[in-house]
N, C-alpha and C. Protein backbone atom coordinates (compact mmCIF):
# COMPACT_ATOMS: atom_id res chain seq x y z
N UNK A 1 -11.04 -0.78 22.40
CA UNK A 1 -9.71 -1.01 21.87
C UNK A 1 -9.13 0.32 21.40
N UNK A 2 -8.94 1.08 22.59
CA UNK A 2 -8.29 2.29 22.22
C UNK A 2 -6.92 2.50 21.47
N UNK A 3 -6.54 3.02 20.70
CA UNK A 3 -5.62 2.85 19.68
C UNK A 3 -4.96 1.74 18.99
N UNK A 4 -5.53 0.56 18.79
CA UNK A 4 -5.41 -0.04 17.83
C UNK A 4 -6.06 -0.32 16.55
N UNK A 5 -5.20 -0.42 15.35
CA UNK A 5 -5.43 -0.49 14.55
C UNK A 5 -5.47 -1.60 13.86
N UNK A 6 -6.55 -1.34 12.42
CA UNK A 6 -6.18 -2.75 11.81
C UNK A 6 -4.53 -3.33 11.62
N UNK A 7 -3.80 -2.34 11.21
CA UNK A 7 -2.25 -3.01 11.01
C UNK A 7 -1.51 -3.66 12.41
N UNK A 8 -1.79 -3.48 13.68
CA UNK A 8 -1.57 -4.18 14.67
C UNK A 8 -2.05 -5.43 14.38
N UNK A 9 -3.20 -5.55 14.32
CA UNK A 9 -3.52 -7.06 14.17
C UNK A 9 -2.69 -7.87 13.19
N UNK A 10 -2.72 -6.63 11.75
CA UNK A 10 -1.99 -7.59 10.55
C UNK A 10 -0.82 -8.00 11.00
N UNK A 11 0.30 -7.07 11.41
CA UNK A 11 1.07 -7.30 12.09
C UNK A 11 1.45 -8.51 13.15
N UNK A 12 0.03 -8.88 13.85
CA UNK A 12 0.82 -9.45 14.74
C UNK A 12 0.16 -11.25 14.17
N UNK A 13 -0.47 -11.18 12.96
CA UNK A 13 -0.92 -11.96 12.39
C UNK A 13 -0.08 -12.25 11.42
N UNK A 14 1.02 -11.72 11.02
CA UNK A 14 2.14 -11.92 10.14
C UNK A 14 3.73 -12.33 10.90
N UNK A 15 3.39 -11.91 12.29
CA UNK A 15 4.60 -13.04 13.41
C UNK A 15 3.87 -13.85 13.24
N UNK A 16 2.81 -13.95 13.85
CA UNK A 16 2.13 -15.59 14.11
C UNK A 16 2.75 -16.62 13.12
N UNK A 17 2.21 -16.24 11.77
CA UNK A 17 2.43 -16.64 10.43
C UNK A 17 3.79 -17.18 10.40
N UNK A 18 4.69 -16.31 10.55
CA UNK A 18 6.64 -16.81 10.08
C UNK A 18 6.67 -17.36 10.77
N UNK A 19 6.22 -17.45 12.54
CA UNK A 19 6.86 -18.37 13.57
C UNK A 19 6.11 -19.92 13.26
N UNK A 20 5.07 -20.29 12.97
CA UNK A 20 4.50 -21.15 12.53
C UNK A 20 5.12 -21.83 11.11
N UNK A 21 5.43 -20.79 10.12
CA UNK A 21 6.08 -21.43 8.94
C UNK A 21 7.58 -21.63 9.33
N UNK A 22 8.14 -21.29 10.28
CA UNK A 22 9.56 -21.59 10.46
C UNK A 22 9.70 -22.88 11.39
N UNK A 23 8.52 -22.80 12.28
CA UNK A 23 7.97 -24.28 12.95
C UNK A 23 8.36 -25.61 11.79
N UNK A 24 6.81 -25.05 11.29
CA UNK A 24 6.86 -26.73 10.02
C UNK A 24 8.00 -26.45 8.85
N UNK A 25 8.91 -25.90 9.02
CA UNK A 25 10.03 -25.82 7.89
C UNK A 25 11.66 -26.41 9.13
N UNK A 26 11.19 -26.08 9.46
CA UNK A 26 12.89 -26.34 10.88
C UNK A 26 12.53 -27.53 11.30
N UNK A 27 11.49 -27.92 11.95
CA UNK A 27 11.32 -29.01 12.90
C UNK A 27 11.16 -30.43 12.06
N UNK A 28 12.24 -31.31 12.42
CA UNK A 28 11.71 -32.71 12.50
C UNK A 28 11.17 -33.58 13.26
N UNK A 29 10.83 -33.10 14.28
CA UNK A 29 9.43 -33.14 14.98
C UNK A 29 8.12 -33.45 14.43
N UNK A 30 7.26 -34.28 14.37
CA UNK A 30 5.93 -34.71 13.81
C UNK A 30 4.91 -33.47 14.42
N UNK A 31 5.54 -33.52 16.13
CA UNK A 31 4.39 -33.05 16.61
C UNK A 31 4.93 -31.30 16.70
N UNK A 32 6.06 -30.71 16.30
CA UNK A 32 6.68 -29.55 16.08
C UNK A 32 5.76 -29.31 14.86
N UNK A 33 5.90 -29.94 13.95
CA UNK A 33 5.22 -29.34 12.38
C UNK A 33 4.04 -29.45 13.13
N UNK A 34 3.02 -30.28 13.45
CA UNK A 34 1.37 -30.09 14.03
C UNK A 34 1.44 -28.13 14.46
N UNK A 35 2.21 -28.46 15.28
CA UNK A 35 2.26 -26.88 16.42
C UNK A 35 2.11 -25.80 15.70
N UNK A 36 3.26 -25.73 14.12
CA UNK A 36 3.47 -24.85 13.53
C UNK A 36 2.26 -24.35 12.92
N UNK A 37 1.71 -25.70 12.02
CA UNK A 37 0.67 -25.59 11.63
C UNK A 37 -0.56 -24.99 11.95
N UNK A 38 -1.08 -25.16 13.65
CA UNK A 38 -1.78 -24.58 14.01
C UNK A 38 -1.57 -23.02 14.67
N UNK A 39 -0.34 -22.78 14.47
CA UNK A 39 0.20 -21.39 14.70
C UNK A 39 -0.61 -20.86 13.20
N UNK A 40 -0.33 -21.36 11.94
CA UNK A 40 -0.91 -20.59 11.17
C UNK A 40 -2.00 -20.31 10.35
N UNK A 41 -2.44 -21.31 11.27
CA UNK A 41 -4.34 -21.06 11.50
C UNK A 41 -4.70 -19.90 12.43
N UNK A 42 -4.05 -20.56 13.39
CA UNK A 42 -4.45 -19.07 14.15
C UNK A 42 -3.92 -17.69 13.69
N UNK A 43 -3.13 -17.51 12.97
CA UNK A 43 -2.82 -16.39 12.53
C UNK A 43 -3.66 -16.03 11.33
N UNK A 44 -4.66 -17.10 10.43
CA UNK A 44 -5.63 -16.57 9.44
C UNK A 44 -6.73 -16.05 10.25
N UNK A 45 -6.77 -16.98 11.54
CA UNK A 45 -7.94 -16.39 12.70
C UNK A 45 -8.47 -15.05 12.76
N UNK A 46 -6.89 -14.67 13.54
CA UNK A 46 -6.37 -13.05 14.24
C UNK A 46 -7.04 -12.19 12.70
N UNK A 47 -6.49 -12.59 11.42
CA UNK A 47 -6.71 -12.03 10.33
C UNK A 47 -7.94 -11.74 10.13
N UNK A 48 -8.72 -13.05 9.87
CA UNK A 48 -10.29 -12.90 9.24
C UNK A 48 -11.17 -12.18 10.83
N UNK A 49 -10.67 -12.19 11.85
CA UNK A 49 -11.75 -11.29 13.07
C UNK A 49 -11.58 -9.68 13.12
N UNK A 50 -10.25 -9.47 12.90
CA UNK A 50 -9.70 -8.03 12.50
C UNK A 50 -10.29 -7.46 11.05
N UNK A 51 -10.11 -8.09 10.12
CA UNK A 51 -11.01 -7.90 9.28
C UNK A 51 -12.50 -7.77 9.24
N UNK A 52 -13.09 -8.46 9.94
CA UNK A 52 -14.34 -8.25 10.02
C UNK A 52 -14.57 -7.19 11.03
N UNK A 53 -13.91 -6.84 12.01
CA UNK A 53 -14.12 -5.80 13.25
C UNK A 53 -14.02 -4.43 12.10
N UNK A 54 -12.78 -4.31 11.18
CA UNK A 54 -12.50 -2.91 10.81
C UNK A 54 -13.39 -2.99 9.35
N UNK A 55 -13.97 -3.84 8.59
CA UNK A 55 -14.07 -3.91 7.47
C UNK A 55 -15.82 -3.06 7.14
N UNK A 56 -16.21 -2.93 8.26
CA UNK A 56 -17.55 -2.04 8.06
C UNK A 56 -18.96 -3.11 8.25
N UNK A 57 -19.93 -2.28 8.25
CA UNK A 57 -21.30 -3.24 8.40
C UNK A 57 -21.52 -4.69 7.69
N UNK A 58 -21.40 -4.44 6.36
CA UNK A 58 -21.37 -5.74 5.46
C UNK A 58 -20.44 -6.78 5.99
N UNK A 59 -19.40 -6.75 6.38
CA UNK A 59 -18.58 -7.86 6.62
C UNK A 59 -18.85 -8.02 8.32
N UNK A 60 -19.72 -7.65 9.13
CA UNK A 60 -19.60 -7.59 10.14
C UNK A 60 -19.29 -9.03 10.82
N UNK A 61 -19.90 -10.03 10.55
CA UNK A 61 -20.28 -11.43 10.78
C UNK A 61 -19.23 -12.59 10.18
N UNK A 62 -18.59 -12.00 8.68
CA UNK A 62 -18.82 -13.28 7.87
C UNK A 62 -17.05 -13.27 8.41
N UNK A 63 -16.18 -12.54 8.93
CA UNK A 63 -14.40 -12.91 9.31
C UNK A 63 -14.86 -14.01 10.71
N UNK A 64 -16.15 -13.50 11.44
CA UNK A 64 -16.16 -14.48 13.23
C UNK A 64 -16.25 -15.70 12.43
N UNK A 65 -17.31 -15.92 11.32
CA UNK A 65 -17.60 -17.36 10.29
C UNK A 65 -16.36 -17.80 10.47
N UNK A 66 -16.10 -17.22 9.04
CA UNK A 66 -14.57 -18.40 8.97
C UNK A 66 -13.94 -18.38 9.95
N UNK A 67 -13.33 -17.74 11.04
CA UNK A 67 -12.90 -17.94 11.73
C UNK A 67 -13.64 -19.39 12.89
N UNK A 68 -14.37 -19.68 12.74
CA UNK A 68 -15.02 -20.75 13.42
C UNK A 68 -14.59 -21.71 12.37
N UNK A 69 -15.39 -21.62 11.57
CA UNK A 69 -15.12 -22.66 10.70
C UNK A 69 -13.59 -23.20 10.52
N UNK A 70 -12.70 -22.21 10.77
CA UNK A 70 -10.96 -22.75 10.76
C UNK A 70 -10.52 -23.33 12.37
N UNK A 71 -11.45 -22.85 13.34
CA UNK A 71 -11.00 -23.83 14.37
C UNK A 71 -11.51 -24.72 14.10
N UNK A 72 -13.01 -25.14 14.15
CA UNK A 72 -13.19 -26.89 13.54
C UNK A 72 -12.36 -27.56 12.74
N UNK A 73 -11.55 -27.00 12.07
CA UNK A 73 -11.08 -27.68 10.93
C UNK A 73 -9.55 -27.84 11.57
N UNK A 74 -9.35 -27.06 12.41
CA UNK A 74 -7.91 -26.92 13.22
C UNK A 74 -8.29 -28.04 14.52
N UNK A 75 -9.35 -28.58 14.65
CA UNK A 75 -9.32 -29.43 15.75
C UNK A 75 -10.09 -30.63 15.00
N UNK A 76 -10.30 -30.78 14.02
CA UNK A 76 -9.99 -32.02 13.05
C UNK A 76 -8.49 -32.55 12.83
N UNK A 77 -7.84 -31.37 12.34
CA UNK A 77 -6.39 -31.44 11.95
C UNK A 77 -5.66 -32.16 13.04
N UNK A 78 -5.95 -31.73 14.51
CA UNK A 78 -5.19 -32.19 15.32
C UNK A 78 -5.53 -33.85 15.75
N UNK A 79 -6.90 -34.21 15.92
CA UNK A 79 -7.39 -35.70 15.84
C UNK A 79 -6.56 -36.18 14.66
N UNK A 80 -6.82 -35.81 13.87
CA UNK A 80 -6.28 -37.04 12.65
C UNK A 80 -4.65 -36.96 12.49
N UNK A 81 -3.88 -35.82 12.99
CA UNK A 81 -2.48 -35.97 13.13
C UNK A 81 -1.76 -36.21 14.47
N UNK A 82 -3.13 -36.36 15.12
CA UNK A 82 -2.17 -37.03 16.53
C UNK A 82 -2.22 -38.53 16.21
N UNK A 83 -3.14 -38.70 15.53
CA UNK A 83 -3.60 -40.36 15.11
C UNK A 83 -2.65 -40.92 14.16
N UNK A 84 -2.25 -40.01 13.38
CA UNK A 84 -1.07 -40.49 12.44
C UNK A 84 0.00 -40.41 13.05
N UNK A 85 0.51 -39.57 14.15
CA UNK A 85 1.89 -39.36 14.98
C UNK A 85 1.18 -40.71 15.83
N UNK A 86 0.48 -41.26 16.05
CA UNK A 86 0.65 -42.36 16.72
C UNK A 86 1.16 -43.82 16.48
N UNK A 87 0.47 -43.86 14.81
CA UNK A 87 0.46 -45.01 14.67
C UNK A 87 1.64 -45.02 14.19
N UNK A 88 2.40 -43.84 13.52
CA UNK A 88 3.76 -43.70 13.14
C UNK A 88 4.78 -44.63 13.92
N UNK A 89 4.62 -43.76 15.41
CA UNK A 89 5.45 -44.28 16.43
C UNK A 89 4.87 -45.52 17.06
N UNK A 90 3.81 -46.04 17.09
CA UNK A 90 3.74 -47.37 17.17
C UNK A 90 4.33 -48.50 16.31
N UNK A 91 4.79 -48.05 15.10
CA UNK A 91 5.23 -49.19 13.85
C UNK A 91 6.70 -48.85 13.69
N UNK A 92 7.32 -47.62 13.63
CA UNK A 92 8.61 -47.14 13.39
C UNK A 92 9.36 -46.90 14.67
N UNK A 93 8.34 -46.68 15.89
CA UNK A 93 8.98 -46.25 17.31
C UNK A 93 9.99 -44.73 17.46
N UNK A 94 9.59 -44.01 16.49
CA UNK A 94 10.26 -42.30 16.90
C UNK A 94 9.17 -41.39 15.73
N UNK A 95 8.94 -40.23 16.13
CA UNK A 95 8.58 -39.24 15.51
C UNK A 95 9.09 -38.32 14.55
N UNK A 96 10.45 -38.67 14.70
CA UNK A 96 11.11 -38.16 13.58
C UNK A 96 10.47 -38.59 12.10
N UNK A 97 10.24 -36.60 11.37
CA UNK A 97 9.84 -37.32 10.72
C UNK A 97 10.52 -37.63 9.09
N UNK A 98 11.82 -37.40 9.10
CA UNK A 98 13.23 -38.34 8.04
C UNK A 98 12.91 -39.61 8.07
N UNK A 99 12.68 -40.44 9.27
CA UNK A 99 12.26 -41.65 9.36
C UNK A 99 11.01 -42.51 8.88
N UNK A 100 9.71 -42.00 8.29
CA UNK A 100 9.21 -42.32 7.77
C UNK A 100 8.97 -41.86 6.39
N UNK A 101 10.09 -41.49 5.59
CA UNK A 101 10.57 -41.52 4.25
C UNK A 101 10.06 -42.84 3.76
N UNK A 102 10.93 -43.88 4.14
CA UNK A 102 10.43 -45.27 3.90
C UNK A 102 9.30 -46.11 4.41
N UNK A 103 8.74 -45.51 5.50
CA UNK A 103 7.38 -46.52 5.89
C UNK A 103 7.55 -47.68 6.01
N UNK A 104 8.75 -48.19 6.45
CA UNK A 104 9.27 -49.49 6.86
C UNK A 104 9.87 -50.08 7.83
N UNK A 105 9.69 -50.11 8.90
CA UNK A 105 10.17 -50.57 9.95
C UNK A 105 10.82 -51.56 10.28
């Protein structure tokens, strides 16, 4: 990785970040906020592997860790919120999600 630096990564781990938080802040979309969300997982990803690549011997291992450990947890996230965007739209019939304010169909 010839001339990159840790601040490239931060950098491009801090777009990731806004485009993901502007995701789940703009979208009334169920499955728009999911997207965002996992935009900014992956951007703690990009973070904790860059960190561990530049951070020296001691940390060599423990940024790939969490970084595993946040995709499991990012592909939990997505089972249990596709499951809730389902049953949503099975009972209310749209994904919008203004519409389940009330939980009443």
């Amino acid at each position: 990785m010839a001339g990159l630096t840790l601040n490239h990564f931060l950098v491009l781990g801090l777009i990731l970040f806004l485009l993901g938080g502007y995701c789940v802040l703009a979208r009334r979309n169920a499955i728009g906020i999911l997207l965002g969300i996992e935009l900014i997982l992956n951007a703690a990803n990009i973070n904790y592997v860059a960190f561990s690549f530049y951070g020296g011997q001691a940390a060599k291992y423990d940024g790939q860790v969490f970084a595993i450990f946040v995709i499991m947890l990012a592909a939990a996230e997505a089972v249990i919120g596709l499951a809730i965007v389902l049953a949503i739209y099975q009972n209310l019939r749209t994904i919008d999600v203004s519409a389940t304010e009330s939980l009443s169909g």
